[in-house]
C-alpha atoms as a PDB file:
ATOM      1  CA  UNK A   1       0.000   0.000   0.000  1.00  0.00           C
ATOM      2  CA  UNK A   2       3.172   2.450   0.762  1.00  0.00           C
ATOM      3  CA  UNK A   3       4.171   2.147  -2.781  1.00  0.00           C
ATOM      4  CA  UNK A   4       0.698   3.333  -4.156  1.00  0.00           C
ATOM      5  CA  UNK A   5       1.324   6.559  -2.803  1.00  0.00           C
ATOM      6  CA  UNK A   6       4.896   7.436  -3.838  1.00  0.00           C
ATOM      7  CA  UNK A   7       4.970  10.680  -5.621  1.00  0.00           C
ATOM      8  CA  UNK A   8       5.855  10.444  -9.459  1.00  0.00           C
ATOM      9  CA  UNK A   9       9.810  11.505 -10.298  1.00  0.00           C
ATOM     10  CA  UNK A  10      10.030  14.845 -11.529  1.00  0.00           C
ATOM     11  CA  UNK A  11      10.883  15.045 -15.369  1.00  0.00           C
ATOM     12  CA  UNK A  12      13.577  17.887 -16.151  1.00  0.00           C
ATOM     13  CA  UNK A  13      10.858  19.465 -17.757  1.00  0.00           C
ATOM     14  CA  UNK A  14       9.139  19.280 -14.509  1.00  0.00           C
ATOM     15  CA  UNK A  15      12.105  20.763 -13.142  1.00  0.00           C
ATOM     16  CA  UNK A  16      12.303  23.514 -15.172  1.00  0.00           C
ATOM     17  CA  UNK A  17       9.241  24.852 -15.346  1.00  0.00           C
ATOM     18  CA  UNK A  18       9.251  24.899 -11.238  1.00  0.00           C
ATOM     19  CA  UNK A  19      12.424  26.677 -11.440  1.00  0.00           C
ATOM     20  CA  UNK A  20      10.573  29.365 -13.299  1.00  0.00           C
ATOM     21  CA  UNK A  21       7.878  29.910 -10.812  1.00  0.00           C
ATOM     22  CA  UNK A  22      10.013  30.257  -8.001  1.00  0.00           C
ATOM     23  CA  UNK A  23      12.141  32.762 -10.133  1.00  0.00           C
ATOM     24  CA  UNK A  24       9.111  34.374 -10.939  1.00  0.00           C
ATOM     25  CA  UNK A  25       8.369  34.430  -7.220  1.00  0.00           C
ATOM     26  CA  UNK A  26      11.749  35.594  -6.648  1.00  0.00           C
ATOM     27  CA  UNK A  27      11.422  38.790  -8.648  1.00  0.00           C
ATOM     28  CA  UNK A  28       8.314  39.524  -7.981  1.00  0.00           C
ATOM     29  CA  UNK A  29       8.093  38.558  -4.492  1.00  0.00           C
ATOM     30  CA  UNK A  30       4.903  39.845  -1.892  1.00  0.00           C
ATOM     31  CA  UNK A  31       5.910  41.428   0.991  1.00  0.00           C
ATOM     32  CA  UNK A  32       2.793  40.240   2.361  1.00  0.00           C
ATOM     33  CA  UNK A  33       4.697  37.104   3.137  1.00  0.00           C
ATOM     34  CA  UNK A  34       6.698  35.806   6.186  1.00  0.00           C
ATOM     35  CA  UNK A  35      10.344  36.111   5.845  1.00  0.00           C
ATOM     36  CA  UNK A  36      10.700  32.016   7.164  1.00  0.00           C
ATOM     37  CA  UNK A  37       8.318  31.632   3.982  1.00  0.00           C
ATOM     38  CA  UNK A  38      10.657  33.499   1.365  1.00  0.00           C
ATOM     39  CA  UNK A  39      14.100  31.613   2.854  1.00  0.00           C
ATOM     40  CA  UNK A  40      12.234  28.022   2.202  1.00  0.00           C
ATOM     41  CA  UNK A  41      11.014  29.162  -1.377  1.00  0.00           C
ATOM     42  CA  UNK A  42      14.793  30.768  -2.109  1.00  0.00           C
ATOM     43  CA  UNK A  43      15.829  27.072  -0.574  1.00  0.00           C
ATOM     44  CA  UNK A  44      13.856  25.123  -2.909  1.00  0.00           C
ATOM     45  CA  UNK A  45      14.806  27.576  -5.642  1.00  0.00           C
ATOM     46  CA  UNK A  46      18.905  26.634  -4.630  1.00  0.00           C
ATOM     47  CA  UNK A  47      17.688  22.781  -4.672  1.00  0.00           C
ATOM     48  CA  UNK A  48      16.257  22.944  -8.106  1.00  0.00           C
ATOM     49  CA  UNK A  49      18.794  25.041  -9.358  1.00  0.00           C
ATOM     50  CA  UNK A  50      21.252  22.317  -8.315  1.00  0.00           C
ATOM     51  CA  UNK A  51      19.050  19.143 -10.067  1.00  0.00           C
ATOM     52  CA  UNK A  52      19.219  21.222 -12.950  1.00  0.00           C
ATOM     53  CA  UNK A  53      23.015  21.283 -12.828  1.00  0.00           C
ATOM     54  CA  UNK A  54      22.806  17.445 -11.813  1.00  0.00           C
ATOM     55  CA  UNK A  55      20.953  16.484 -15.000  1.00  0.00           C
ATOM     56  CA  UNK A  56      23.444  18.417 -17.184  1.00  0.00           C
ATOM     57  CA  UNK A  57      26.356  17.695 -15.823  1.00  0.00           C
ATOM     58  CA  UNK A  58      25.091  14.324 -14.089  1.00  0.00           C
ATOM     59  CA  UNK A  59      26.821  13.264 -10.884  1.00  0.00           C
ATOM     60  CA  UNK A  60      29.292  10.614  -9.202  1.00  0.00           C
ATOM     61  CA  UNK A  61      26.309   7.898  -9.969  1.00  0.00           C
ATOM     62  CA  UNK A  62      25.771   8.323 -13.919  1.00  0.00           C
ATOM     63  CA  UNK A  63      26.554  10.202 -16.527  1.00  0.00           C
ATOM     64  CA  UNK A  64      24.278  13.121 -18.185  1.00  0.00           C
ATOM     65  CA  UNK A  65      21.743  11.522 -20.679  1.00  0.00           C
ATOM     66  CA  UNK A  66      21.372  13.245 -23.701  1.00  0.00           C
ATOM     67  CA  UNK A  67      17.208  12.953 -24.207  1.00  0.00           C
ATOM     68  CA  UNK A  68      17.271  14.667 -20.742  1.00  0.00           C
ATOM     69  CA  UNK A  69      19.321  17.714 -21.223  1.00  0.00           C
ATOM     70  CA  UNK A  70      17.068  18.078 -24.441  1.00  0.00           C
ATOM     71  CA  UNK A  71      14.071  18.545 -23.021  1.00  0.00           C
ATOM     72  CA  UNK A  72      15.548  20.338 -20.218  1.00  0.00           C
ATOM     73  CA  UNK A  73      17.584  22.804 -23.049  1.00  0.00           C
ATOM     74  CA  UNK A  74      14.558  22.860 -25.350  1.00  0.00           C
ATOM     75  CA  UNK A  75      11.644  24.061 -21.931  1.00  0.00           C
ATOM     76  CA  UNK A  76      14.228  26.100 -20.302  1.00  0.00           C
ATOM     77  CA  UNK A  77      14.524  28.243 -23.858  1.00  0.00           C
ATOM     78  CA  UNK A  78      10.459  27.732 -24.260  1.00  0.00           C
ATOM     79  CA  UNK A  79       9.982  30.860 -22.137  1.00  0.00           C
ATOM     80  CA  UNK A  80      12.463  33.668 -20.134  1.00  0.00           C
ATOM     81  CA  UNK A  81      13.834  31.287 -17.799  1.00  0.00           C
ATOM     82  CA  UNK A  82      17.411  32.266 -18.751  1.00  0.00           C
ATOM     83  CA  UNK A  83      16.257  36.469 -18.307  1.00  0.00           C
ATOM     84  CA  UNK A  84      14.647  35.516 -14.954  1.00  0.00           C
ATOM     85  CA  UNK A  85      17.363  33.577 -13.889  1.00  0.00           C
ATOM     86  CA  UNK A  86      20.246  36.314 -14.767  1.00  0.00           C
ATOM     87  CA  UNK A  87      18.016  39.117 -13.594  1.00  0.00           C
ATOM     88  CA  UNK A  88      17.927  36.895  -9.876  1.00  0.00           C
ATOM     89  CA  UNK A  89      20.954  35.933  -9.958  1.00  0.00           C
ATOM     90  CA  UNK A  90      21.720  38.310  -6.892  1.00  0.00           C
ATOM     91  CA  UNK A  91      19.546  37.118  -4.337  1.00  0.00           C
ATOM     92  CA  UNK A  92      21.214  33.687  -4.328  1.00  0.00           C
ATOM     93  CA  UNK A  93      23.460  32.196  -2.376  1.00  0.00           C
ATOM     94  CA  UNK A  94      26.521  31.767  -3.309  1.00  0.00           C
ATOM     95  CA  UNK A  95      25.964  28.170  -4.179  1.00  0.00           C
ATOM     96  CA  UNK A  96      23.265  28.519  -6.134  1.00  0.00           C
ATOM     97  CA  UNK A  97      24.901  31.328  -7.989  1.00  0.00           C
ATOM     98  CA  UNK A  98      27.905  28.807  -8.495  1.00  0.00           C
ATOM     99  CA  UNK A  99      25.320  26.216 -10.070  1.00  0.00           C
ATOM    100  CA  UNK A 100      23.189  29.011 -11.616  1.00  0.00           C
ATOM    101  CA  UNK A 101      26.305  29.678 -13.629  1.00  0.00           C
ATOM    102  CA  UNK A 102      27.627  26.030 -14.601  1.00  0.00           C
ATOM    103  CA  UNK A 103      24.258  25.483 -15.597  1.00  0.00           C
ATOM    104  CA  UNK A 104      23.869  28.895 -18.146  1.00  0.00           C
ATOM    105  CA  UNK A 105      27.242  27.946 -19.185  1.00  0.00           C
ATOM    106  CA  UNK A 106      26.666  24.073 -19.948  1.00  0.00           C
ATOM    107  CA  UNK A 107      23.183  25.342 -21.760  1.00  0.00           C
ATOM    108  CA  UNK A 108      24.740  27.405 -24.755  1.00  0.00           C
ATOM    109  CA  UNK A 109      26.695  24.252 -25.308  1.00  0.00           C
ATOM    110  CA  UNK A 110      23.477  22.014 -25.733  1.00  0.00           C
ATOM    111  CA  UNK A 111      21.739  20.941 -29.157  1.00  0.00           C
ATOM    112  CA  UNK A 112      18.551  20.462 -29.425  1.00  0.00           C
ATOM    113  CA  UNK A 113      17.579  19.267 -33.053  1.00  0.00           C
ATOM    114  CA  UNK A 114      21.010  19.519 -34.287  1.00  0.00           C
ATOM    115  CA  UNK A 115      20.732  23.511 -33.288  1.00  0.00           C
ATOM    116  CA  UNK A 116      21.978  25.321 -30.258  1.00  0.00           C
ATOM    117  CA  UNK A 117      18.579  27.177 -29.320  1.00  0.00           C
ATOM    118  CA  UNK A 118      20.632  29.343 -26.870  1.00  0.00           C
ATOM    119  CA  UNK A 119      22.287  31.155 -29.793  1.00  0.00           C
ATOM    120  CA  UNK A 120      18.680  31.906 -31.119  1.00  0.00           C
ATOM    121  CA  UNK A 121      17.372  32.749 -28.277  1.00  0.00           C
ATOM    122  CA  UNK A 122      20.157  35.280 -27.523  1.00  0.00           C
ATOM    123  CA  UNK A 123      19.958  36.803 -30.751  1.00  0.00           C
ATOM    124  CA  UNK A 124      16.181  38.121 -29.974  1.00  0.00           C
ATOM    125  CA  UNK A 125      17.023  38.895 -26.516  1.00  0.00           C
ATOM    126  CA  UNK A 126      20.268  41.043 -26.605  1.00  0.00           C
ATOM    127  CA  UNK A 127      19.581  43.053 -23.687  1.00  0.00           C
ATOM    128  CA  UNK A 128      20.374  39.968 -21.440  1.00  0.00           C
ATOM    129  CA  UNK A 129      24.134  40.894 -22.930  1.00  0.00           C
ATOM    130  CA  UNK A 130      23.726  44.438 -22.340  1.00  0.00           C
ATOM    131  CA  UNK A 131      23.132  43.092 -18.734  1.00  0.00           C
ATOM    132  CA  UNK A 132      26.114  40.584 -18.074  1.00  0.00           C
ATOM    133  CA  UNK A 133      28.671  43.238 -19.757  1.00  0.00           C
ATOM    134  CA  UNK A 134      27.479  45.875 -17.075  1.00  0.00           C
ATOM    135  CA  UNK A 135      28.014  42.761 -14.704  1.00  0.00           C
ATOM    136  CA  UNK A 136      31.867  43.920 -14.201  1.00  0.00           C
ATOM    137  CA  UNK A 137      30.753  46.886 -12.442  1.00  0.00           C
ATOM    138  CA  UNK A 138      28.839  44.751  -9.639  1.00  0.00           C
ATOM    139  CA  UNK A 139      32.279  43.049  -7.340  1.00  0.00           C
ATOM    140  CA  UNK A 140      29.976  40.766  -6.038  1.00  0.00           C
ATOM    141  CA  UNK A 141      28.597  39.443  -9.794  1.00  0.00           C
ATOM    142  CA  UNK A 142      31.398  40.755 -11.946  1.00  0.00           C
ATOM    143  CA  UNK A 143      33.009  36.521 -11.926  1.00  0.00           C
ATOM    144  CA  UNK A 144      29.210  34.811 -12.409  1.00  0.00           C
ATOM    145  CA  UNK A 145      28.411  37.350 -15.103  1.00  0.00           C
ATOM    146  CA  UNK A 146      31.826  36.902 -16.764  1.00  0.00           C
ATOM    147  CA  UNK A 147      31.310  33.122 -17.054  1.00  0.00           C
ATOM    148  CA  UNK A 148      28.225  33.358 -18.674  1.00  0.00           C
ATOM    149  CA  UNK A 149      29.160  35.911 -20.932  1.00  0.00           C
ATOM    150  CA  UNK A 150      32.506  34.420 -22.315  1.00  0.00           C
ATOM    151  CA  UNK A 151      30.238  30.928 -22.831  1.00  0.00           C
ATOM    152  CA  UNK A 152      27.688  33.331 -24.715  1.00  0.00           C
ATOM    153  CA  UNK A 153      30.292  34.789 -26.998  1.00  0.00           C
ATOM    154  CA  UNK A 154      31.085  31.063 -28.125  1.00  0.00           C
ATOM    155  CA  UNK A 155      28.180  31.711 -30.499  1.00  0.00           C
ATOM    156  CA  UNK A 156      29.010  33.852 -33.835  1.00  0.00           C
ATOM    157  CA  UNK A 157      26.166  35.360 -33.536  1.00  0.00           C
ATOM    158  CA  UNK A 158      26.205  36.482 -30.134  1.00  0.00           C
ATOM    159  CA  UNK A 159      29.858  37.758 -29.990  1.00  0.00           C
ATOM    160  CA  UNK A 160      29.113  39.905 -33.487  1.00  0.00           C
ATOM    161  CA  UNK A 161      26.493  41.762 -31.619  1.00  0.00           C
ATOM    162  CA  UNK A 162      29.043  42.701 -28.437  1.00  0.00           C
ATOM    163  CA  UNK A 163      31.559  43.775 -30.903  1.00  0.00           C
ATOM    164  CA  UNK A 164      29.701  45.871 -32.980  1.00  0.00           C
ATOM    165  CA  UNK A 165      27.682  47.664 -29.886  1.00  0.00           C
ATOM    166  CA  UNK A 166      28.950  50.896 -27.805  1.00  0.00           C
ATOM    167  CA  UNK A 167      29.623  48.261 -24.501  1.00  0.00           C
ATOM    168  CA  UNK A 168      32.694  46.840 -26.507  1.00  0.00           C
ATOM    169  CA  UNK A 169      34.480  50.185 -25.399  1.00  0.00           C
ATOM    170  CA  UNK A 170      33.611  49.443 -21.908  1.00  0.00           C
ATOM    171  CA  UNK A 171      36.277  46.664 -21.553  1.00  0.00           C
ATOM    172  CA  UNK A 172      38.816  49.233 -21.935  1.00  0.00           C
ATOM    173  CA  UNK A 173      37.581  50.454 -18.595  1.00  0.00           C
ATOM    174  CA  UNK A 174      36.900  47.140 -17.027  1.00  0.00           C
ATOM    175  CA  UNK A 175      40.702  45.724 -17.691  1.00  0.00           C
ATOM    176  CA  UNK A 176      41.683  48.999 -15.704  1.00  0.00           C
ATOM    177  CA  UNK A 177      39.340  48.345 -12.657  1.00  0.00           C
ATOM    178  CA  UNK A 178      41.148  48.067  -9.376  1.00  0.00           C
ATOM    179  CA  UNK A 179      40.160  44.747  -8.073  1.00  0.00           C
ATOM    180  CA  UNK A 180      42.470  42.359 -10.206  1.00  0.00           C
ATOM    181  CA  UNK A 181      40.343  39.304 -10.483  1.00  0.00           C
ATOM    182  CA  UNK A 182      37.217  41.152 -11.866  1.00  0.00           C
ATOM    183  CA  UNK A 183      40.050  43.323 -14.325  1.00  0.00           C
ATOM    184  CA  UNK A 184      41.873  39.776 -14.860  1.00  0.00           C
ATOM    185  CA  UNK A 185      38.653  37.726 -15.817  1.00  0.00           C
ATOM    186  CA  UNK A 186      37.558  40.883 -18.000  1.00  0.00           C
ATOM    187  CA  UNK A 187      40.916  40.751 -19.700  1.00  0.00           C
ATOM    188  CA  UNK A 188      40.104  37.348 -20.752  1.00  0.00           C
ATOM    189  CA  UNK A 189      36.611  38.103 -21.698  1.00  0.00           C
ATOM    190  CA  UNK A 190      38.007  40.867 -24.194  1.00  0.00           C
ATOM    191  CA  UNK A 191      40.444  37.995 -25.741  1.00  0.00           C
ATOM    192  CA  UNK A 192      37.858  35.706 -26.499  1.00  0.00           C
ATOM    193  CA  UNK A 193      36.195  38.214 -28.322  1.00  0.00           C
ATOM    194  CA  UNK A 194      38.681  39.285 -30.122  1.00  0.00           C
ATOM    195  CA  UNK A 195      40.572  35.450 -30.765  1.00  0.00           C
ATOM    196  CA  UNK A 196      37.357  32.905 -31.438  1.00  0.00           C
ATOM    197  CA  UNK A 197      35.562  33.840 -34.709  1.00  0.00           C
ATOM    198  CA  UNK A 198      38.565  34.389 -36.798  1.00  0.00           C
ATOM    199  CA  UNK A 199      36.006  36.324 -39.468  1.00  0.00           C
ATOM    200  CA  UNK A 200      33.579  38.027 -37.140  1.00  0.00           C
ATOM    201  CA  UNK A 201      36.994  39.431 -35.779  1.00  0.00           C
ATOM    202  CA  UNK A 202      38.514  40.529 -38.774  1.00  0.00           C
ATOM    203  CA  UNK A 203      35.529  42.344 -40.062  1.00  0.00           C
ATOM    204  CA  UNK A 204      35.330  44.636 -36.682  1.00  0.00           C
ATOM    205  CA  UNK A 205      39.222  45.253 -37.076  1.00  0.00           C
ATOM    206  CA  UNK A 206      38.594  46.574 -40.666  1.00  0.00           C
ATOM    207  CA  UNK A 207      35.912  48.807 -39.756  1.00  0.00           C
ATOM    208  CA  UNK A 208      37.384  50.505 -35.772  1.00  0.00           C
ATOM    209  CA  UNK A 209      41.246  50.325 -36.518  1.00  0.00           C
ATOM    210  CA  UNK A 210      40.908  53.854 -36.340  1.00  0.00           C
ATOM    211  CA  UNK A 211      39.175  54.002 -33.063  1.00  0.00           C
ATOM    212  CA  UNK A 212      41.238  51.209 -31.439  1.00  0.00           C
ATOM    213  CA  UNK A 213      44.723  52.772 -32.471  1.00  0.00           C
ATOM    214  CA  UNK A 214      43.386  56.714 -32.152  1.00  0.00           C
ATOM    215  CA  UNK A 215      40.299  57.170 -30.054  1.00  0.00           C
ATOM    216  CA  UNK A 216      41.782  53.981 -27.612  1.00  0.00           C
ATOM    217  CA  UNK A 217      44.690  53.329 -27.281  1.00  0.00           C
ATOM    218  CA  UNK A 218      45.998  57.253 -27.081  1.00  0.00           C
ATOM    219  CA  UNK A 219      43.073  58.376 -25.273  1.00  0.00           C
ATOM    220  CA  UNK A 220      44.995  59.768 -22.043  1.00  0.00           C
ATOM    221  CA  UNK A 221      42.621  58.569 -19.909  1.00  0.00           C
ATOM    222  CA  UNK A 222      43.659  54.665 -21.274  1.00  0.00           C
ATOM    223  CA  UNK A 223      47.109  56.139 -20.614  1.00  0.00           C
ATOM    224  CA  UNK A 224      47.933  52.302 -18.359  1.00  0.00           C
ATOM    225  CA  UNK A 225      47.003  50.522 -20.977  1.00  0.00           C
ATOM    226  CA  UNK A 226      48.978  51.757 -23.761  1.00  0.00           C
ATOM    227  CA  UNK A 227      51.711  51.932 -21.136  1.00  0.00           C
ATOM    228  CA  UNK A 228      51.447  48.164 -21.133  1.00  0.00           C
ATOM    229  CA  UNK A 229      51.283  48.221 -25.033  1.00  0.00           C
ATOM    230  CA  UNK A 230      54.479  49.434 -25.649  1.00  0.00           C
ATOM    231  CA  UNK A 231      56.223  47.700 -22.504  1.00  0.00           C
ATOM    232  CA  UNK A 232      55.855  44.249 -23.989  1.00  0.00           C
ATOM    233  CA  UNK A 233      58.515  42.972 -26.904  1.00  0.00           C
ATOM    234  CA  UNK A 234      55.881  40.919 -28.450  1.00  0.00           C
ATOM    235  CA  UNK A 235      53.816  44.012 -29.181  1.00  0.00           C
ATOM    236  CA  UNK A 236      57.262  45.304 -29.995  1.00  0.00           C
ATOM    237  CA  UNK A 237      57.563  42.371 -32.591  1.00  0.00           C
ATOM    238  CA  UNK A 238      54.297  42.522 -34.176  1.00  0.00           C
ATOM    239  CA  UNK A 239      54.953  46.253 -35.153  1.00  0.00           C
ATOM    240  CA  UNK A 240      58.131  45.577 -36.569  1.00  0.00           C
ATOM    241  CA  UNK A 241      56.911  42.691 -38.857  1.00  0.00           C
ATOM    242  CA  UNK A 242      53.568  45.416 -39.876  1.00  0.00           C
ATOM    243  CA  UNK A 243      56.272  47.831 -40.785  1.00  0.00           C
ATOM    244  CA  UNK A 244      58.110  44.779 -43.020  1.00  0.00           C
ATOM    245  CA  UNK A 245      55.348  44.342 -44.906  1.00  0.00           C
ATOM    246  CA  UNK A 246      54.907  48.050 -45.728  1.00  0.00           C
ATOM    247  CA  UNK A 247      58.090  48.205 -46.556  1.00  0.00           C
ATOM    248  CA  UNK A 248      58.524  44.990 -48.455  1.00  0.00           C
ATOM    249  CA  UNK A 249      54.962  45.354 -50.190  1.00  0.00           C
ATOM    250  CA  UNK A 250      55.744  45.423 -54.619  1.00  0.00           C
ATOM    251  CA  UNK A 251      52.199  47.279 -54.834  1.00  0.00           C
ATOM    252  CA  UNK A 252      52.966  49.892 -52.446  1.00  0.00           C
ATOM    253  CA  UNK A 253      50.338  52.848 -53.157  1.00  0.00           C
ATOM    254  CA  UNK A 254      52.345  56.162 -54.066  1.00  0.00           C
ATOM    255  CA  UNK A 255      51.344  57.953 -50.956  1.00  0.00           C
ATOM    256  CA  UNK A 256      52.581  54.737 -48.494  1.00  0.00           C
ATOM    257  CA  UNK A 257      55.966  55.447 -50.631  1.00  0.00           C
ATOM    258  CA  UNK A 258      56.045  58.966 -50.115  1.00  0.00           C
ATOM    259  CA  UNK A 259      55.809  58.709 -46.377  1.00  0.00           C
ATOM    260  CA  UNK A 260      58.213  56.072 -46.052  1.00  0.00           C
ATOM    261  CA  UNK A 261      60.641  58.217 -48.415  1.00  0.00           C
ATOM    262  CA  UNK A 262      60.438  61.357 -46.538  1.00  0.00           C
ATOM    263  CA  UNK A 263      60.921  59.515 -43.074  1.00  0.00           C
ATOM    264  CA  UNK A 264      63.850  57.752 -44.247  1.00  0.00           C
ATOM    265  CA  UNK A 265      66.732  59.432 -42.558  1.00  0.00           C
ATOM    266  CA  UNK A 266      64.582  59.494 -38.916  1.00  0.00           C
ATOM    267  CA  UNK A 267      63.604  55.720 -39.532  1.00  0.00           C
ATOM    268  CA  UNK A 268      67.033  54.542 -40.836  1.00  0.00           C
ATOM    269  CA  UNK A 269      68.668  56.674 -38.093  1.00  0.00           C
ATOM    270  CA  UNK A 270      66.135  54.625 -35.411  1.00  0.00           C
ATOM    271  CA  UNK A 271      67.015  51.424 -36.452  1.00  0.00           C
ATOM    272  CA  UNK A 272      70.467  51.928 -36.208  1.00  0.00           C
ATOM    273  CA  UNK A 273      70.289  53.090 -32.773  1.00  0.00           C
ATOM    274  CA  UNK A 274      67.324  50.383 -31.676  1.00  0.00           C
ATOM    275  CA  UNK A 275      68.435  47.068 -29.620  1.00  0.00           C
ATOM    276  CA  UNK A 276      66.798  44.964 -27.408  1.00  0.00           C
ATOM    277  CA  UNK A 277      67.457  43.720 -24.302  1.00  0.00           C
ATOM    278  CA  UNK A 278      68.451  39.838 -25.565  1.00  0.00           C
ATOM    279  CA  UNK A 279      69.959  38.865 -28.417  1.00  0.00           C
ATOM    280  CA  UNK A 280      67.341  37.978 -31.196  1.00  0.00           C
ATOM    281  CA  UNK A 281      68.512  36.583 -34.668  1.00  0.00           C
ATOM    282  CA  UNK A 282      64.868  36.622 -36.011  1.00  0.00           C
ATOM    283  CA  UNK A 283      64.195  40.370 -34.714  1.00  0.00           C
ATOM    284  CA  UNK A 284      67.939  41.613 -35.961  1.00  0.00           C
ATOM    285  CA  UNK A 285      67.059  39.778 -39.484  1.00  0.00           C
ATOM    286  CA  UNK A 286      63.146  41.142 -39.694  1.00  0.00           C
ATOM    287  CA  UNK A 287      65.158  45.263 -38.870  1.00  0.00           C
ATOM    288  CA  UNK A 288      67.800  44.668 -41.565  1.00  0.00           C
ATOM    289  CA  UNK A 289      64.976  43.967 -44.004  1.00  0.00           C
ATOM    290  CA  UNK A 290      63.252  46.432 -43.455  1.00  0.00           C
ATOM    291  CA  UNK A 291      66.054  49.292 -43.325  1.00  0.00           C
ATOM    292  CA  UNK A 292      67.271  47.337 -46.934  1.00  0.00           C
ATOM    293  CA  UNK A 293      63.886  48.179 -47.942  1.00  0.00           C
ATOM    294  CA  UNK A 294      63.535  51.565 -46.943  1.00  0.00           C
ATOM    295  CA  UNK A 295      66.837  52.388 -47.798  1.00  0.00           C
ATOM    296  CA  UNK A 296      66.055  51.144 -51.575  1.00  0.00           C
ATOM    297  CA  UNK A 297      62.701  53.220 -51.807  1.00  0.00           C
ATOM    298  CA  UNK A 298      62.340  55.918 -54.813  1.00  0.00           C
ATOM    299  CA  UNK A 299      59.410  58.840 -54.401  1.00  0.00           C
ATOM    300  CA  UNK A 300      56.650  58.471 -57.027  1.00  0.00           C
ATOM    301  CA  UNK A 301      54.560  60.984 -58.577  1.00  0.00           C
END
């Protein structure tokens, strides 16, 4: 007779969808209710919040099966579960926050239907990034925010949107913020963007070259940061191979001539007086091109 009245497992449908109301419940809270009331619905919020994590990344017992984070992916995208849950995200605990964010982060790595459904559903809901960008300026958030958005970006779509709105310039700021893991973790944020979608990346480099070298970089205000720039020899290195190329380029336009010709004497004159620190075949063999080069150069009409 026990048996007949064992409550039916929860599906991770189930799960999800409960999660949602108590999110919902979260945000929207009534005062009218005890405070003992609100910690046990937070509580059960924590507990789902950690199944959901359980079924994704499964446990000690079994591995995750794949039918179940589909449904669980596929109802979890259904609605704004993902909106409520970053928008709540600061009336957690701190354990639930930690599962909060394994589980956003596992979820844009899900298929559903051969598709990731979190790309799509990012791409009509772009605020949410808005949001977890402005995340760096909360210490307490900045690291669960930062999570979620470098797992975001790993979608195309997603990290063309960041790039090519006004909070790209905010990073700037962020990598200069005095509390090193938040600047650290936005540091790496910024690389990602600007290292996974070799194409998405190029394209914003051809368009803001201007505003990253000029507006940026010289700003005096980003003064620390350009600072760093020209401390490190691998920056040094980079430039030095650009310059090569000018230089070395047989389709050089007439007015990329004429600036290298009437610079000669200060460039050769800088090269003969520029050394490094260590001794560097490659870097001594990439400057002697490039003054042979130079040196060679005729103005054109």
């Amino acid at each position: 007779m026990k048996g007949l009245f064992k409550s039916k497992p929860r599906t991770p449908v189930d799960i999800v969808r409960q999660t949602r109301d108590l999110l919902i419940y979260a945000d929207q809270s009534s005062a009218s209710l005890s405070d003992s009331k609100r910690e046990e619905k937070m509580a059960e919020l924590a507990k789902n919040i950690r199944e959901l994590k359980s079924i994704l990344y499964g446990n000690s017992e079994s591995e995750p099966v794949s039918e179940a984070c589909a449904q669980l992916t596929q109802e979890f995208f259904r609605e704004n579960t993902l909106r409520l849950l970053i928008f709540c995200l600061s009336q957690l605990n701190l354990e639930a926050r930690k599962d909060a964010t394994q589980v956003v982060a596992n979820l844009q790595r899900q298929q559903v239907n051969s598709r990731l459904i979190a790309s799509d559903y990012l791409e009509k809901n772009t605020d949410l990034l808005d949001t977890l960008i402005a995340g760096y300026e909360n210490t307490d958030m900045a690291l669960h925010y930062g999570v979620m958005l470098r797992e975001c970006i790993r979608h195309q779509t997603v990290a063309r949107y960041v790039l090519e709105s006004p909070n790209v310039k905010k990073f700037f700021d962020y990598i200069q913020l005095p509390y090193f893991d938040i600047s650290a973790d936005a540091a790496a944020t910024f690389k990602e963007l600007l290292t996974r979608h070799k194409s998405t990346v190029a394209e914003f480099l051809s368009k803001n070259y201007d505003w990253l070298l000029g507006d940026i970089l010289l700003d005096r205000s980003n003064a620390v940061v350009m600072t760093r720039y020209v401390s490190s020899r691998d920056n040094l290195r980079i430039l030095m191979n650009l310059l090569r190329l000018f230089a070395a380029n047989q389709n050089k336009p007439p007015d990329i001539v004429n600036i290298l010709v009437a610079n000669r004497s200060k460039l050769l004159r800088l090269f003969a007086d520029f050394k490094i620190d260590k001794e560097d075949e490659q870097f001594e063999a990439d400057k002697a091109q490039v003054v042979r080069e130079i040196a060679a150069l005729e103005p054109r009409e």
